[in-house]
Protein backbone atom coordinates (compact mmCIF):
# COMPACT_ATOMS: atom_id res chain seq x y z
CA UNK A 1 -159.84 -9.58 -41.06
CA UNK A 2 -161.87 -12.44 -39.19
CA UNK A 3 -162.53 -9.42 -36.39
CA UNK A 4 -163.23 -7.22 -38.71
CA UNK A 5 -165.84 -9.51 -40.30
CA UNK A 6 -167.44 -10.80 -36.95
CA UNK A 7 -167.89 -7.30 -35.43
CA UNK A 8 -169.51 -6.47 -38.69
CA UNK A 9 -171.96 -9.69 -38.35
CA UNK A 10 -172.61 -8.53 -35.06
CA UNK A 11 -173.37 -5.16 -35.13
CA UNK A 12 -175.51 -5.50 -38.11
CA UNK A 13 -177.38 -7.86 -36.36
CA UNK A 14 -177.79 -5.67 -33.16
CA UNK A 15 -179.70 -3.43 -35.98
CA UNK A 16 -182.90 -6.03 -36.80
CA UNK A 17 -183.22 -7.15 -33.12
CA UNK A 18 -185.56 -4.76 -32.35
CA UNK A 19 -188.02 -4.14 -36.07
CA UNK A 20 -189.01 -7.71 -37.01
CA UNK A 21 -189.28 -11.18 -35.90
CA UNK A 22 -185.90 -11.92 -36.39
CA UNK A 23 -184.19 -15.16 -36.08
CA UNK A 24 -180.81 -16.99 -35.76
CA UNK A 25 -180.16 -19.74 -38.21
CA UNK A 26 -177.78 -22.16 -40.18
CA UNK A 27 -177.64 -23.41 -43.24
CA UNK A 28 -175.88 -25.48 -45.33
CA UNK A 29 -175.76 -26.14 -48.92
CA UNK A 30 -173.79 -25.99 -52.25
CA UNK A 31 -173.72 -26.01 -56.24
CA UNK A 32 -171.79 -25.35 -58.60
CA UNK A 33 -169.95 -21.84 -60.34
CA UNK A 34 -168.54 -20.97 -63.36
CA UNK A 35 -165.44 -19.03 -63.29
CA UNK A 36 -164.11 -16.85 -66.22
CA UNK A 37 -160.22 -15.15 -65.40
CA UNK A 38 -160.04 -11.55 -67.17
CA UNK A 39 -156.82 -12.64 -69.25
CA UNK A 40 -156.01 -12.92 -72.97
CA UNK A 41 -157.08 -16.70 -72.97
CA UNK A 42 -160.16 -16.22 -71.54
CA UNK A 43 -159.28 -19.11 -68.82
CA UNK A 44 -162.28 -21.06 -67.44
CA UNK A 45 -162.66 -23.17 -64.40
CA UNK A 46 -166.22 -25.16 -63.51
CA UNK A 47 -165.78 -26.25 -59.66
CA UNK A 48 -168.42 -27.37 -57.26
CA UNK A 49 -168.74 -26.26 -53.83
CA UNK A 50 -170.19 -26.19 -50.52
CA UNK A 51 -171.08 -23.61 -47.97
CA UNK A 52 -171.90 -22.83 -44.27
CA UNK A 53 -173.85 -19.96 -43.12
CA UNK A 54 -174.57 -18.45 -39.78
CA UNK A 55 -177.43 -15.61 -39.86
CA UNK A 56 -179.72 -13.60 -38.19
CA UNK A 57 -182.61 -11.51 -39.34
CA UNK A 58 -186.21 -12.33 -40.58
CA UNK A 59 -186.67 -14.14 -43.69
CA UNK A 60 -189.99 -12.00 -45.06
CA UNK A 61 -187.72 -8.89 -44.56
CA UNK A 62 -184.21 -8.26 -43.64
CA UNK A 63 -180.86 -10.44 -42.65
CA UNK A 64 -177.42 -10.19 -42.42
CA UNK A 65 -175.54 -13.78 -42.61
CA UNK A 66 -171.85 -15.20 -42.12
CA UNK A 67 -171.05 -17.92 -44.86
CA UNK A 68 -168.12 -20.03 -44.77
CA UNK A 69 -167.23 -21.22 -48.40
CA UNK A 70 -165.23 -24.47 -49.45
CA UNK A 71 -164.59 -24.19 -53.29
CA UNK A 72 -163.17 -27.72 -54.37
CA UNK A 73 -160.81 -26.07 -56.82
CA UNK A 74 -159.16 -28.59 -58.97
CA UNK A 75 -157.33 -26.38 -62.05
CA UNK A 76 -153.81 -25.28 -63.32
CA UNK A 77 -154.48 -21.48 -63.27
CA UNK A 78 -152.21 -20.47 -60.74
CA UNK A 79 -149.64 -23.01 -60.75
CA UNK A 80 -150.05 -26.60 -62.12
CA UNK A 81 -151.94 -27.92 -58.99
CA UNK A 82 -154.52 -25.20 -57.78
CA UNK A 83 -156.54 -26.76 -54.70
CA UNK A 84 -159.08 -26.31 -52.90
CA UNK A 85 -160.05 -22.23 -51.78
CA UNK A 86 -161.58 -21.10 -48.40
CA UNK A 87 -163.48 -18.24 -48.01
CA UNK A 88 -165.81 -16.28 -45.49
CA UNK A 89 -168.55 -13.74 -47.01
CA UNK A 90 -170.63 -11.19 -45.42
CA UNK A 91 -173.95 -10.99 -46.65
CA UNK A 92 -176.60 -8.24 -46.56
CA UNK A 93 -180.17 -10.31 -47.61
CA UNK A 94 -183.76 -8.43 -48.27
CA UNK A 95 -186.59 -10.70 -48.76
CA UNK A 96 -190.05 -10.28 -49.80
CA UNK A 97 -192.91 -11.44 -48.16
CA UNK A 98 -195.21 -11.72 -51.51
CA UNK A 99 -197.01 -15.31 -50.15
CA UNK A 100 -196.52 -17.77 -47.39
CA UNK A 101 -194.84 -20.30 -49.86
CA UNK A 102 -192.29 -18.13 -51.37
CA UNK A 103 -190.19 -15.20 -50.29
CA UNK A 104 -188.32 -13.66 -53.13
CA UNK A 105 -185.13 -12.45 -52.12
CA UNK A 106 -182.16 -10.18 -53.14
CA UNK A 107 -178.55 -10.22 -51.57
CA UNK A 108 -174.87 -8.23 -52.11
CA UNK A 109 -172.19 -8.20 -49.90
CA UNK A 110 -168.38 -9.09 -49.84
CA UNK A 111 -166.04 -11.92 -48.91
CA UNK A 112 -162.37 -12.81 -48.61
CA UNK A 113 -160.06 -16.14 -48.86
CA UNK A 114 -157.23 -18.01 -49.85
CA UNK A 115 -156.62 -20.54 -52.37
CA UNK A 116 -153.49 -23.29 -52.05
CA UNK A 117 -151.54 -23.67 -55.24
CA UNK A 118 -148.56 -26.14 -55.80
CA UNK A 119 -145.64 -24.36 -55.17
CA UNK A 120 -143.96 -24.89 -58.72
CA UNK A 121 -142.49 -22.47 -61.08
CA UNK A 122 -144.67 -23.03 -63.95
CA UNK A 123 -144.08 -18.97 -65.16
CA UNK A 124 -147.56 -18.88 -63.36
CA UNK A 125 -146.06 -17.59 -59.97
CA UNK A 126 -142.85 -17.81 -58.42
CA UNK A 127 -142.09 -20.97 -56.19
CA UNK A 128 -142.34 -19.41 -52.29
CA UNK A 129 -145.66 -19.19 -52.66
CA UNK A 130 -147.89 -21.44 -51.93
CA UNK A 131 -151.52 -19.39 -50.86
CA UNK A 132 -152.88 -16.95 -53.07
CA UNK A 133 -155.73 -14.66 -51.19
CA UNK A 134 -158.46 -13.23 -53.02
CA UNK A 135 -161.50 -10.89 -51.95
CA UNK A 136 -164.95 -10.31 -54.00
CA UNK A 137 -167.70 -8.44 -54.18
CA UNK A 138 -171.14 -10.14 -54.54
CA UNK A 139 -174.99 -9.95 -55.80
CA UNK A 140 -177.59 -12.22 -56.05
CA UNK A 141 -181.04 -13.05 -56.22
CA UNK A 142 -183.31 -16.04 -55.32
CA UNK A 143 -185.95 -17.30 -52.75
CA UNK A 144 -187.04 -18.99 -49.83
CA UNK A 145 -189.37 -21.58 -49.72
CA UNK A 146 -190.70 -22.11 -46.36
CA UNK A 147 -191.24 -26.09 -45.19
CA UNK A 148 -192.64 -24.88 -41.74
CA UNK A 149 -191.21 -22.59 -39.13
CA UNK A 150 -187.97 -23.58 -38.17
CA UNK A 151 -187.08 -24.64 -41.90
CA UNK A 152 -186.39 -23.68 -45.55
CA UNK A 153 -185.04 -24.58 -48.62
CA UNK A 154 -183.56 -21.85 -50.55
CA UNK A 155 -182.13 -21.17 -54.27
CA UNK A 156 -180.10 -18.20 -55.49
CA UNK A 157 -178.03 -17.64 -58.55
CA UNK A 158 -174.77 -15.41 -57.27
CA UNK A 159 -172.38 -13.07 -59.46
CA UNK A 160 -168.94 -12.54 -57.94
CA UNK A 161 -166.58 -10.63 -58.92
CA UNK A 162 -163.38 -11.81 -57.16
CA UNK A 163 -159.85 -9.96 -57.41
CA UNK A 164 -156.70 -12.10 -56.83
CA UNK A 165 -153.25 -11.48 -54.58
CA UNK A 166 -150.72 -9.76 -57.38
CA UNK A 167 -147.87 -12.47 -58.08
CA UNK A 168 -144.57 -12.29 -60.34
CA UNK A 169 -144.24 -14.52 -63.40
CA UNK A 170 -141.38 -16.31 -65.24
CA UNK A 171 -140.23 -12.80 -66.13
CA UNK A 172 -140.49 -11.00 -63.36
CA UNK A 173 -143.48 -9.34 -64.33
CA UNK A 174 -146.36 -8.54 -61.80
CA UNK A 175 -149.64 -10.11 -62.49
CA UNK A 176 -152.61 -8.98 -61.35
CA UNK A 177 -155.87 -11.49 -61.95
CA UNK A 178 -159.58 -11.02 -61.88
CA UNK A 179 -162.40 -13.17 -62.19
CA UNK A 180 -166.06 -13.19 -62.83
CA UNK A 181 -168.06 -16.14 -61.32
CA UNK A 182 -171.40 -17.15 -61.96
CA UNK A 183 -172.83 -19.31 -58.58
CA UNK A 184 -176.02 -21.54 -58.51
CA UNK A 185 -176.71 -22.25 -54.71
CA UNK A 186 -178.95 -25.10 -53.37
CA UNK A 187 -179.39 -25.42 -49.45
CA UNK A 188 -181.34 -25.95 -46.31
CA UNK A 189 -181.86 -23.53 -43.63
CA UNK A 190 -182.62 -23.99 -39.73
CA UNK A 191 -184.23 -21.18 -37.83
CA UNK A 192 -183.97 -21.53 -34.14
């Protein structure tokens, strides 16, 4: 999966190299989401979390970025200790150049993970397991705001829908668990 996901980064970024006055960067940032599970309670969880991103591309046009995601997951959804859940997203990021202060932007892409739960019977899962992967799809929107020409702030609001790893409960019974996630993000970017 992590080769899958870095020959993807690559390759898309091979694309850009040549059409605009494109750019490697980091950034770094967080916010906070909030999470609401697809089963008959409705269950909610409200974490904060932080993120990493590696991209390349131009930001008045086109990118393509590699975020690392640590979601301090403090909950009893799973089991009665979920922790914390890392992920890794592939983003696909089209900005608008519509003034030199602001550059709208709009992003979708997809990401992967794991999440560590106490490994507990609570009829939540069974007790060997003690990671849960997950994968999601998402889209967002935001902007840029240019400080000079190395950096940027930037602010997006994220929907995720995220799909979890089937488990058994109490009864035997496989469960299958989705998610929908609402994401405010708040960071800094470098552009070297």
């Amino acid at each position: 999966m992590k080769r899958t996901l870095l020959s993807l980064f690559i390759s898309v970024c091979s694309l850009f190299a040549f059409q605009y006055d494109a750019k490697f960067y980091m950034g770094i940032g967080g916010g906070a989401q909030y999470e609401k599970f697809t089963d008959e309670k409705g269950t909610k969880n409200t974490p904060a979390f932080g993120a990493l991103k590696f991209g390349y591309g131009d930001r008045r046009a086109y990118a393509v970025e590699f975020v690392l995601n640590y979601i301090d997951n403090k909950s009893n959804i799973f089991s009665n200790n979920d922790k914390q859940r890392y992920g890794a997203d592939v983003m696909f990021v089209k900005a608008y150049n519509i003034s030199k202060y602001v550059y709208p932007l709009f992003r979708a892409g997809f990401g992967a993970g794991e999440m560590k739960v106490a490994p507990v019977d609570l009829g939540y899962i069974s007790t060997n397991n003690k990671k849960l992967a997950y994968s999601s799809f998402n889209i967002g929107t935001g902007a840029f705001f240019p400080f000079n020409a190395h950096l940027d702030a930037e602010i997006t609001y994220e929907y995720r829908f995220t799909s979890y790893q089937s488990y058994k409960d109490a009864n035997g019974i496989e469960q299958k668990r989705h998610s929908h996630i609402n994401q405010v993000y708040v960071g800094l970017n470098y552009r070297f």
